[in-house]
N, C-alpha and C. Protein backbone atom coordinates (compact mmCIF):
# COMPACT_ATOMS: atom_id res chain seq x y z
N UNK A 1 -5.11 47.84 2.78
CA UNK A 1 -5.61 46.49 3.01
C UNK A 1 -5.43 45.63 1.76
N UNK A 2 -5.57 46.30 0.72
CA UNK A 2 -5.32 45.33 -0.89
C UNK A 2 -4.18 44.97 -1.01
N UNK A 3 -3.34 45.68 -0.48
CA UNK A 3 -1.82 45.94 -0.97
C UNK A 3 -1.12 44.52 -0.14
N UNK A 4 -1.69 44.35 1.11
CA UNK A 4 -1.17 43.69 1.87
C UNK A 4 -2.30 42.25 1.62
N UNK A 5 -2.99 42.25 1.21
CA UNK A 5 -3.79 41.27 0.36
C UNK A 5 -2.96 40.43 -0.49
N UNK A 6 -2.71 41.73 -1.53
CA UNK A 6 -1.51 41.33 -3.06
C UNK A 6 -0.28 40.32 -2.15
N UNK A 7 0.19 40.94 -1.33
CA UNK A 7 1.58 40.38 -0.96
C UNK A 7 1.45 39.05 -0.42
N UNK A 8 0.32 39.03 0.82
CA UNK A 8 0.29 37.98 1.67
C UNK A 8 -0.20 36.40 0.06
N UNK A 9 -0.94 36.96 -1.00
CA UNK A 9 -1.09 35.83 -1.81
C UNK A 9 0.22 35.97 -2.94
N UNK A 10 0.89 36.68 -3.05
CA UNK A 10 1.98 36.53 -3.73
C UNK A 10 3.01 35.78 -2.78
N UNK A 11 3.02 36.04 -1.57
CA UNK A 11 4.36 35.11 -0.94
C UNK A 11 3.77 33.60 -0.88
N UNK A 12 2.59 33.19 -0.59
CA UNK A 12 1.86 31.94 -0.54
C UNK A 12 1.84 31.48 -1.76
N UNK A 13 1.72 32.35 -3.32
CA UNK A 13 2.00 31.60 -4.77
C UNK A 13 3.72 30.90 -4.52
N UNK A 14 4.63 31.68 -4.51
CA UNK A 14 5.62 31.64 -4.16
C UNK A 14 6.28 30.73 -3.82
N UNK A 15 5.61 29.97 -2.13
CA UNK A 15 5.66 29.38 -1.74
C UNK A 15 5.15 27.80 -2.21
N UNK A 16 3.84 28.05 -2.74
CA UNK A 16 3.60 27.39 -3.32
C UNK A 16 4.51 26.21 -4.58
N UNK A 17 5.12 27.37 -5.58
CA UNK A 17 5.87 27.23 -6.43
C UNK A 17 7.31 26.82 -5.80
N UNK A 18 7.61 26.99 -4.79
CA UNK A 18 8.78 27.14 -4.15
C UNK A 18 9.02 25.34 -3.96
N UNK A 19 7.69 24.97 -3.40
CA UNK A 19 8.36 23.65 -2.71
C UNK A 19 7.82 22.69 -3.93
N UNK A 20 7.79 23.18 -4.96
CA UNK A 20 7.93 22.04 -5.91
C UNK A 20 9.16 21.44 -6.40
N UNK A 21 10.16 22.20 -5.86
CA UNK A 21 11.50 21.90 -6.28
C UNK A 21 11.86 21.19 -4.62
N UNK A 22 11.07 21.00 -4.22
CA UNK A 22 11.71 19.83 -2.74
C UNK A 22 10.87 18.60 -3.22
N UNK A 23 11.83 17.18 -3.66
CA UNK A 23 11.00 16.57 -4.62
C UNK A 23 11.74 15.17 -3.75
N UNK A 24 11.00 14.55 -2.64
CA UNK A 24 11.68 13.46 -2.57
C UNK A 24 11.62 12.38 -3.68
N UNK A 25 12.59 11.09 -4.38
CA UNK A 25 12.76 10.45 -4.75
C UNK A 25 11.44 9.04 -5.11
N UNK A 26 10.90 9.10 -6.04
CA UNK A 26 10.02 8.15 -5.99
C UNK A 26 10.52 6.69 -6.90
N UNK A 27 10.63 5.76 -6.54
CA UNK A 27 11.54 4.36 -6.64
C UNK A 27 10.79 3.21 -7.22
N UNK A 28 10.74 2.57 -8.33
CA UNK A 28 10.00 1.37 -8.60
C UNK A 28 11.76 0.48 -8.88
N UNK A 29 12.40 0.02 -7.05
CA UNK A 29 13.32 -1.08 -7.20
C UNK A 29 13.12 -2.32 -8.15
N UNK A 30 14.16 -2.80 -8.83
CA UNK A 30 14.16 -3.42 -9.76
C UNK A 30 12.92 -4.93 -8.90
N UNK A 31 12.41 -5.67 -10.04
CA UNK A 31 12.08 -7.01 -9.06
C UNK A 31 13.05 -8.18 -9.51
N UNK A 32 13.13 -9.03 -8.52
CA UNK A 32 13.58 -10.00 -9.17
C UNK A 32 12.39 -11.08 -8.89
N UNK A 33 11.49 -11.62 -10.19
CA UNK A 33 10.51 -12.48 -10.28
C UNK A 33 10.56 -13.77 -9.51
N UNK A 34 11.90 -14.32 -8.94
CA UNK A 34 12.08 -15.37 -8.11
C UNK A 34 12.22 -15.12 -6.74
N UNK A 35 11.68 -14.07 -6.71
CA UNK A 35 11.59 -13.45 -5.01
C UNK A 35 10.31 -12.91 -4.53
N UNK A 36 8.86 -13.11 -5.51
CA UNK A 36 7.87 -12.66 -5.27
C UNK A 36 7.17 -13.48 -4.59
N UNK A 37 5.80 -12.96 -3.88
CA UNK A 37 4.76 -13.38 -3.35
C UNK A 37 4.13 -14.49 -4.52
N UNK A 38 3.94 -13.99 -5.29
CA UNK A 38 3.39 -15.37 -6.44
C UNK A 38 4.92 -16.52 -6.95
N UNK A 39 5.74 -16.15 -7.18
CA UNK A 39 6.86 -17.23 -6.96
C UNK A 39 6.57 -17.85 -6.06
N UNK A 40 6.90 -17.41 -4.82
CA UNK A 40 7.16 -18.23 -3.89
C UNK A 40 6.12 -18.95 -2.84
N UNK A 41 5.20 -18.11 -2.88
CA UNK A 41 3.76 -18.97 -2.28
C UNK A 41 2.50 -19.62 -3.46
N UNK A 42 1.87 -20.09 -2.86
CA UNK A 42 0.66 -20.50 -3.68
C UNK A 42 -0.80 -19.56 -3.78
N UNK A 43 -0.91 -18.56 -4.49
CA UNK A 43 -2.12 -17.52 -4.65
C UNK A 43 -2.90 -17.68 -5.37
N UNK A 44 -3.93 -17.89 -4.79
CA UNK A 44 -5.21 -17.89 -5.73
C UNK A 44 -5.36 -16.86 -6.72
N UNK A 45 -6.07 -17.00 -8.01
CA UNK A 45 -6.24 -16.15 -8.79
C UNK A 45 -6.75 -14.73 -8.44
N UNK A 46 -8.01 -15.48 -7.41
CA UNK A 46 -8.59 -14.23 -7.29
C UNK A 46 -8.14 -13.19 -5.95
N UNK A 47 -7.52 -14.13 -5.26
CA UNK A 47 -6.69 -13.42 -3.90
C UNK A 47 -5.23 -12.25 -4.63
N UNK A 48 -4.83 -13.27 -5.79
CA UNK A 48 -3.93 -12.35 -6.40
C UNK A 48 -4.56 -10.84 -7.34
N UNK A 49 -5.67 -11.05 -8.11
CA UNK A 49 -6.04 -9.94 -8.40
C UNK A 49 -6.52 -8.76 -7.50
N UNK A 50 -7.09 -9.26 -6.01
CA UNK A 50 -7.13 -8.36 -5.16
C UNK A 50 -6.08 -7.62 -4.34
N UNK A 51 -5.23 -8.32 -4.34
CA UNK A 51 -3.41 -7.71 -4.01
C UNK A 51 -3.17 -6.82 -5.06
N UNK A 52 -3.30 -6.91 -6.02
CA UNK A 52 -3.16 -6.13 -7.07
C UNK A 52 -3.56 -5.17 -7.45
N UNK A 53 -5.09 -5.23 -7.08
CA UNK A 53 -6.05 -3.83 -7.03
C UNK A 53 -5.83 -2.94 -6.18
N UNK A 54 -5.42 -3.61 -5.14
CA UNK A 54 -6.37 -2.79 -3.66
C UNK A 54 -4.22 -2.88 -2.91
N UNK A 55 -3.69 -3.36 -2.95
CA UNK A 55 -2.12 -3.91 -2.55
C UNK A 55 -0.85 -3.03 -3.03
N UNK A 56 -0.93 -3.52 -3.92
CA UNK A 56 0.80 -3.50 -4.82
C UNK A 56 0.96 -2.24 -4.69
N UNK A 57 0.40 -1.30 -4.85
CA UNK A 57 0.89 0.39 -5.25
C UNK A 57 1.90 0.23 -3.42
N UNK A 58 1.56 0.26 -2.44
CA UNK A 58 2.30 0.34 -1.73
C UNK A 58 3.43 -0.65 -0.98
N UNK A 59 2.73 -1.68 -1.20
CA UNK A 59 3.50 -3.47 -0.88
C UNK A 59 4.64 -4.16 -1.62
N UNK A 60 4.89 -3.28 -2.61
CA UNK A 60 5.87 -4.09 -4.02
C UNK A 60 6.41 -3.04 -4.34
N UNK A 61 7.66 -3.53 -5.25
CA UNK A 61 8.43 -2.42 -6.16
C UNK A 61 7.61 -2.23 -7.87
N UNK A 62 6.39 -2.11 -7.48
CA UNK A 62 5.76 -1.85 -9.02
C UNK A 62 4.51 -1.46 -8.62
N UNK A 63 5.14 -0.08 -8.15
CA UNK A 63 4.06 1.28 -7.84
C UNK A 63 3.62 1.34 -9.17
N UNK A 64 2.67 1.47 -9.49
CA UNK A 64 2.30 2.72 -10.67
C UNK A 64 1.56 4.50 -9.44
N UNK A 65 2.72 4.88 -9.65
CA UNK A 65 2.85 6.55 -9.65
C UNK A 65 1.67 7.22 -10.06
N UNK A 66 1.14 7.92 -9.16
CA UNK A 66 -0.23 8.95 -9.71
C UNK A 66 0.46 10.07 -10.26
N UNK A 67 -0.42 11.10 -10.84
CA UNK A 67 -0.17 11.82 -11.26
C UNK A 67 -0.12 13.28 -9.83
N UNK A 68 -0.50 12.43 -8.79
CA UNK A 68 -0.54 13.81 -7.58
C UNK A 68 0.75 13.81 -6.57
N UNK A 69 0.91 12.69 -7.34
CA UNK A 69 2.75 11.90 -6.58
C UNK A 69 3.50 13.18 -7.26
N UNK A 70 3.37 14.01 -8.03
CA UNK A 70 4.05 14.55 -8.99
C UNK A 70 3.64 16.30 -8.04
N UNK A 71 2.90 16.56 -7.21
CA UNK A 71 2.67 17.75 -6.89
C UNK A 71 3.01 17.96 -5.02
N UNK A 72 3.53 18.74 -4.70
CA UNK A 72 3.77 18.74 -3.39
C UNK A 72 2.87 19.35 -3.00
N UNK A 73 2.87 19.47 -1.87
CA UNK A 73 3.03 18.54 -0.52
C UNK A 73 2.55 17.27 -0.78
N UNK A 74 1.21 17.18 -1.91
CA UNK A 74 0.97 15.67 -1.88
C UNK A 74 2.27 14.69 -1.83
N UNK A 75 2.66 15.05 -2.92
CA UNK A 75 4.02 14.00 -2.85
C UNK A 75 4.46 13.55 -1.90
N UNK A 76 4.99 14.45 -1.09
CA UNK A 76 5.80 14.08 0.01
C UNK A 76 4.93 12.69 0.90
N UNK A 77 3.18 13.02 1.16
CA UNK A 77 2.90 12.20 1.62
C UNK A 77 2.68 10.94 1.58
N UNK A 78 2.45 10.94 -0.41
CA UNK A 78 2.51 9.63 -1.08
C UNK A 78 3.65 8.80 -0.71
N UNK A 79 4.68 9.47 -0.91
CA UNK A 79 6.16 9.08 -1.32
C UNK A 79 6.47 8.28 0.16
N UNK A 80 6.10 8.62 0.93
CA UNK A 80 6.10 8.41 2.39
C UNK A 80 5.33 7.17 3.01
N UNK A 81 3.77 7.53 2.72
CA UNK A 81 3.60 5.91 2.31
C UNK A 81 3.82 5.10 1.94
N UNK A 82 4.18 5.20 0.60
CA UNK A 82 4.97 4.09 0.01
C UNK A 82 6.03 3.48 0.53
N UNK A 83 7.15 4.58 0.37
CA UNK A 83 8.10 3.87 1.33
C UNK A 83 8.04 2.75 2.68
N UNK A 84 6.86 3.54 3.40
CA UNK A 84 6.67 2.80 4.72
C UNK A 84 6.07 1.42 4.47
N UNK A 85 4.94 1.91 3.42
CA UNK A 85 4.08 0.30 3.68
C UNK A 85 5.54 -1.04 2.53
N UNK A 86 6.25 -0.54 2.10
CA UNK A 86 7.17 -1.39 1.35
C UNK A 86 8.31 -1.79 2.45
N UNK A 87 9.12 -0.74 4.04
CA UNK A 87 9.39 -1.54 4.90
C UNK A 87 8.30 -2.44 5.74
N UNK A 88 7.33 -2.06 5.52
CA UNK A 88 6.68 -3.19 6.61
C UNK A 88 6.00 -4.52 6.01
N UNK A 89 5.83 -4.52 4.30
CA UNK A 89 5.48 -6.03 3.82
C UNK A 89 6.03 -5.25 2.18
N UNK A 90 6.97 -6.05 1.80
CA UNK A 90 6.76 -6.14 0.09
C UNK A 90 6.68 -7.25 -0.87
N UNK A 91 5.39 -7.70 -1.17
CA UNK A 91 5.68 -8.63 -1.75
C UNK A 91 6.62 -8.97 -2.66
N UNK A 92 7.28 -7.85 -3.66
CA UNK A 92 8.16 -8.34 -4.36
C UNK A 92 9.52 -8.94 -3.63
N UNK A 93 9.81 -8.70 -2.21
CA UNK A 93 10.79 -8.87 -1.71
C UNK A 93 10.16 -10.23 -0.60
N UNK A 94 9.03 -11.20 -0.78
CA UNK A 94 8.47 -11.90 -0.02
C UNK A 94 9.59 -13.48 0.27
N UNK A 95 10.30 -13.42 -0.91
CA UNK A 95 11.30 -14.79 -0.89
C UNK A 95 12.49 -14.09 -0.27
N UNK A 96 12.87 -12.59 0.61
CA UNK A 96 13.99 -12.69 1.17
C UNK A 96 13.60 -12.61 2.41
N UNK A 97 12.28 -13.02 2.68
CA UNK A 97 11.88 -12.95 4.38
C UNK A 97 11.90 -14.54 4.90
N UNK A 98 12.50 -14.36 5.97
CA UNK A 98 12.73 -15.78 6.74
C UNK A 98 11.19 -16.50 7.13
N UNK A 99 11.39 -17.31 7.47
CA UNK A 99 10.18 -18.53 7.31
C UNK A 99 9.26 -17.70 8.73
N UNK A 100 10.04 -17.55 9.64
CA UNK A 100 9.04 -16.80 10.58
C UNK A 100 8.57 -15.63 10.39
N UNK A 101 9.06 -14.63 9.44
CA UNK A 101 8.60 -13.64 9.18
C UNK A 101 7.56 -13.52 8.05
N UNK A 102 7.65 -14.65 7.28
CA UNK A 102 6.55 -15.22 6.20
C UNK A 102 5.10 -15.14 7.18
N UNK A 103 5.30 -15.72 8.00
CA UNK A 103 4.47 -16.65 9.26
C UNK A 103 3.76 -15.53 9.70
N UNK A 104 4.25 -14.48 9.83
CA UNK A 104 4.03 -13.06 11.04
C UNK A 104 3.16 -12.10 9.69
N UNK A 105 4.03 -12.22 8.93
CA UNK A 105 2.69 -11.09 7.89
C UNK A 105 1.58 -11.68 7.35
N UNK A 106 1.42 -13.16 7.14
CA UNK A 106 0.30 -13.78 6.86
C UNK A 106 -0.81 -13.76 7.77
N UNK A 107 -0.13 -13.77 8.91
CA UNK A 107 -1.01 -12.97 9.97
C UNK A 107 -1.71 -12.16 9.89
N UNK A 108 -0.66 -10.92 10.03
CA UNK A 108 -0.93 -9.14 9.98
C UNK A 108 -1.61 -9.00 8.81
N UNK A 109 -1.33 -10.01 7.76
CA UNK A 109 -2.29 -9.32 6.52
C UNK A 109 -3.74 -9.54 6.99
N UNK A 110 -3.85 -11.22 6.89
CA UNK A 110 -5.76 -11.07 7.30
C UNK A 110 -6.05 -10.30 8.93
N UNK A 111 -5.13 -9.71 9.59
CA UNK A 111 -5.29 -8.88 10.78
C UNK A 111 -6.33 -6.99 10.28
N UNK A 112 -5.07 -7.21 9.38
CA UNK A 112 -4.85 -5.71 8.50
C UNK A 112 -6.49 -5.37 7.96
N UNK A 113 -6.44 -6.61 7.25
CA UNK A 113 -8.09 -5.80 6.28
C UNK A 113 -8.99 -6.30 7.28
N UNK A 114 -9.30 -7.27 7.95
CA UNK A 114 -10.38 -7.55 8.81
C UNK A 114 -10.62 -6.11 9.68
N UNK A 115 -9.45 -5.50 10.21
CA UNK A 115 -10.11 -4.47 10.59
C UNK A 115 -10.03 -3.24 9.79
N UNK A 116 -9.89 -3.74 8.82
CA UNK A 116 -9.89 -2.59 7.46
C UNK A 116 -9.09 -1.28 8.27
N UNK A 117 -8.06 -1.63 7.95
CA UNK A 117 -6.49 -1.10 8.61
C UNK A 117 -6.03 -0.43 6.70
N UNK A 118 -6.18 -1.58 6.47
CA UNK A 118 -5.77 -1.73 4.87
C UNK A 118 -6.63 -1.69 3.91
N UNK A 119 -6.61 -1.51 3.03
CA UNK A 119 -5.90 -0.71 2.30
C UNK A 119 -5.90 0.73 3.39
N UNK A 120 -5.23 1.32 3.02
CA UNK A 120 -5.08 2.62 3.96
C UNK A 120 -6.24 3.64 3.47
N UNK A 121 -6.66 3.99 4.26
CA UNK A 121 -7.62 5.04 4.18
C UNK A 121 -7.60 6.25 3.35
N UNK A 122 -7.00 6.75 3.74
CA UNK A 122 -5.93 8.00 2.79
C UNK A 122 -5.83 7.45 1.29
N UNK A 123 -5.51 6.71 1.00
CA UNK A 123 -5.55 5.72 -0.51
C UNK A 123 -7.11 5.97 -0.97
N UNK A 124 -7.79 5.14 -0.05
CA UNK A 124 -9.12 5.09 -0.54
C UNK A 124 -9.71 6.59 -0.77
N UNK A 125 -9.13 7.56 -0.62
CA UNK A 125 -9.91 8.91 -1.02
C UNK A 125 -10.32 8.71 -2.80
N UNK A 126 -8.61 8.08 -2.90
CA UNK A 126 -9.16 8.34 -4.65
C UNK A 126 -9.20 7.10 -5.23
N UNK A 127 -8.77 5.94 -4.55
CA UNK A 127 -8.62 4.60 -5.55
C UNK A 127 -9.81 3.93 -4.96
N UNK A 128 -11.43 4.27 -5.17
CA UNK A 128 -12.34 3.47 -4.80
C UNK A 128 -12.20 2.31 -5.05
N UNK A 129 -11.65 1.89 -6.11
CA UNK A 129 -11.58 0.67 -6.32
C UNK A 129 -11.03 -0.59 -5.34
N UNK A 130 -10.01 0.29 -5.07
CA UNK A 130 -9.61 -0.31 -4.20
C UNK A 130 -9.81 -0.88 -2.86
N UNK A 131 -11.04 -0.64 -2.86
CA UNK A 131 -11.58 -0.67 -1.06
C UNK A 131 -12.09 -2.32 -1.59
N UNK A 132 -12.16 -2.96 -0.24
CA UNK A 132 -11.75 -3.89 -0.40
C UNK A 132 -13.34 -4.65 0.70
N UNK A 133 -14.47 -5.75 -0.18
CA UNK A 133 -15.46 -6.12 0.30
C UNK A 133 -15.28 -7.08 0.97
N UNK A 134 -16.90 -7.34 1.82
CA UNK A 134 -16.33 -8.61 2.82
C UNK A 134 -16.17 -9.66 2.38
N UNK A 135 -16.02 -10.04 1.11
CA UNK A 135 -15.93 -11.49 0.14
C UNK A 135 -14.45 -11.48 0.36
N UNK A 136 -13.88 -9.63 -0.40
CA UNK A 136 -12.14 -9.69 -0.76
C UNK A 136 -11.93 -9.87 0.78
N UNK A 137 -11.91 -9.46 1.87
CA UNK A 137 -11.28 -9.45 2.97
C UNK A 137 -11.49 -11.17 3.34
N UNK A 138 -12.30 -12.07 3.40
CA UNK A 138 -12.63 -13.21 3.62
C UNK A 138 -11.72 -14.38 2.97
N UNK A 139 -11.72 -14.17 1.40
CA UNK A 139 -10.55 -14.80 0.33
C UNK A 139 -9.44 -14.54 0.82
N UNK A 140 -8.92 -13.24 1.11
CA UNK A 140 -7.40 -12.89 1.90
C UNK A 140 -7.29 -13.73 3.13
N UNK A 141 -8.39 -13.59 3.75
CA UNK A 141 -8.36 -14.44 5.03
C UNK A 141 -7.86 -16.39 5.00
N UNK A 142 -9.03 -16.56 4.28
CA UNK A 142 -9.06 -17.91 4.10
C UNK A 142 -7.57 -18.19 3.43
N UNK A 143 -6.86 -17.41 2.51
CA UNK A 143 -6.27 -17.74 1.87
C UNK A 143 -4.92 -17.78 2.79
N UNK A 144 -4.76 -16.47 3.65
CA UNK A 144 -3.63 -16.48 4.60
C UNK A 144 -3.51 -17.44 5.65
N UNK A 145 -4.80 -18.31 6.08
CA UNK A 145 -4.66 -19.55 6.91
C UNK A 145 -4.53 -20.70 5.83
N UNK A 146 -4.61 -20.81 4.65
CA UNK A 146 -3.88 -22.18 4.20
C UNK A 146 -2.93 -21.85 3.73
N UNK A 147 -1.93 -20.53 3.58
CA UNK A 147 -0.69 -20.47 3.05
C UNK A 147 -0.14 -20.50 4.89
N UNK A 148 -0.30 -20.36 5.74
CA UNK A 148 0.20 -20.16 6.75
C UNK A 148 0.17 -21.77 7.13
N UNK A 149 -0.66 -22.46 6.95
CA UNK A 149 -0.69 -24.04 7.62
C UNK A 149 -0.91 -23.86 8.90
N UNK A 150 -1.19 -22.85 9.42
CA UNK A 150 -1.56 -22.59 10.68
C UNK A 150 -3.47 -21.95 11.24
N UNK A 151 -3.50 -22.46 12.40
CA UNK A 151 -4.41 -21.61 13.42
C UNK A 151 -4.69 -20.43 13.28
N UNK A 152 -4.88 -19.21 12.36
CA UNK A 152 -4.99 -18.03 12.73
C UNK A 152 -5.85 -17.86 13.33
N UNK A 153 -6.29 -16.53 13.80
CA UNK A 153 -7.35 -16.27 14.79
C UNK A 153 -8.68 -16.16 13.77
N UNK A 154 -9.71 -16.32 14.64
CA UNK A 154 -11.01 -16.37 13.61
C UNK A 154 -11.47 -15.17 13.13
N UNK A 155 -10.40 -14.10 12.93
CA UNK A 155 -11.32 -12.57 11.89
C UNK A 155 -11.93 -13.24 11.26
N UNK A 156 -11.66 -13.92 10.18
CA UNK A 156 -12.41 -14.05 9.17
C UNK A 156 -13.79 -14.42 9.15
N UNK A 157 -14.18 -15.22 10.27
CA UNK A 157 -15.32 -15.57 10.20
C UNK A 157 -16.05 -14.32 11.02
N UNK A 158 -15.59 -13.39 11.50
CA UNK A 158 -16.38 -12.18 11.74
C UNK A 158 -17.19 -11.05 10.73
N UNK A 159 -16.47 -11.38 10.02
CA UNK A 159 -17.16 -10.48 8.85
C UNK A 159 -18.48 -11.42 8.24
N UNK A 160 -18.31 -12.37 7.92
CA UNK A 160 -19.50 -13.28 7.48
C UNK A 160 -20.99 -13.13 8.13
């Protein structure tokens, strides 16, 4: 019974050790500063420091990288997020989206945290900081109906 103890945790070290060498690619794409969300729209100070806190690691090409990004399987899942939430909004890439697609994530953003969609959950295990109050979700809000010049729907005043 020991013997087969020894083995079954020696093939699982193994394994362990094994898939550290399966290392997908982690990417901070260059920016170009005349293509950002603060270039190109008008952000409040404090709407911008909350993009920043609670945002950018997955929304922009200026991840700062944890140190668990660096260990698998975590990795893989980080790496994966990232990727995803950077096809579906990046601000650094906000001046190559067409005027209707500007229109559609200003939306989805105050959509996103009103139902606290966003920051992603999984994130919030370790970046408390990042969780995001009903003041920050409200400023995002307010802020995405006067960069939008439009009607959005009334989340915002739900949280209040």
């Amino acid at each position: 019974m020991r013997t087969a103890l020894k083995i079954i945790a020696a093939v699982i070290l193994l394994a362990i050790v094994g898939i550290q060498f399966v290392r997908p690619e982690r990417t901070n794409p260059p920016v170009n500063g005349e293509a950002t969300l603060q270039a190109r729209a008008s952000v409040p100070g404090e709407v911008n420091s909350i993009l920043e806190r609670s945002c950018n690691d997955c929304h922009s090409n200026a991840t700062t990288w944890p140190w668990y990004s660096n260990v698998a399987p975590m990795s893989w899942s980080v790496i994966e997020h990232v990727n995803h939430g950077r096809e579906e909004l990046n601000f650094s890439e906000w001046g190559t989206y067409s005027e209707q697609r500007r229109q559609r994530k200003l939306e989805e953003i105050c959509e996103e945290v009103t139902e606290r969609h966003m920051p992603h959950p999984q994130y919030l295990w370790i970046h408390w900081d990042a969780e995001l109050s009903d003041s920050d979700v409200k400023a995002i809000c307010d802020w995405t109906k006067a960069a939008s010049g439009a009607d959005l729907p009334e989340t915002a005043s739900a949280i209040e």
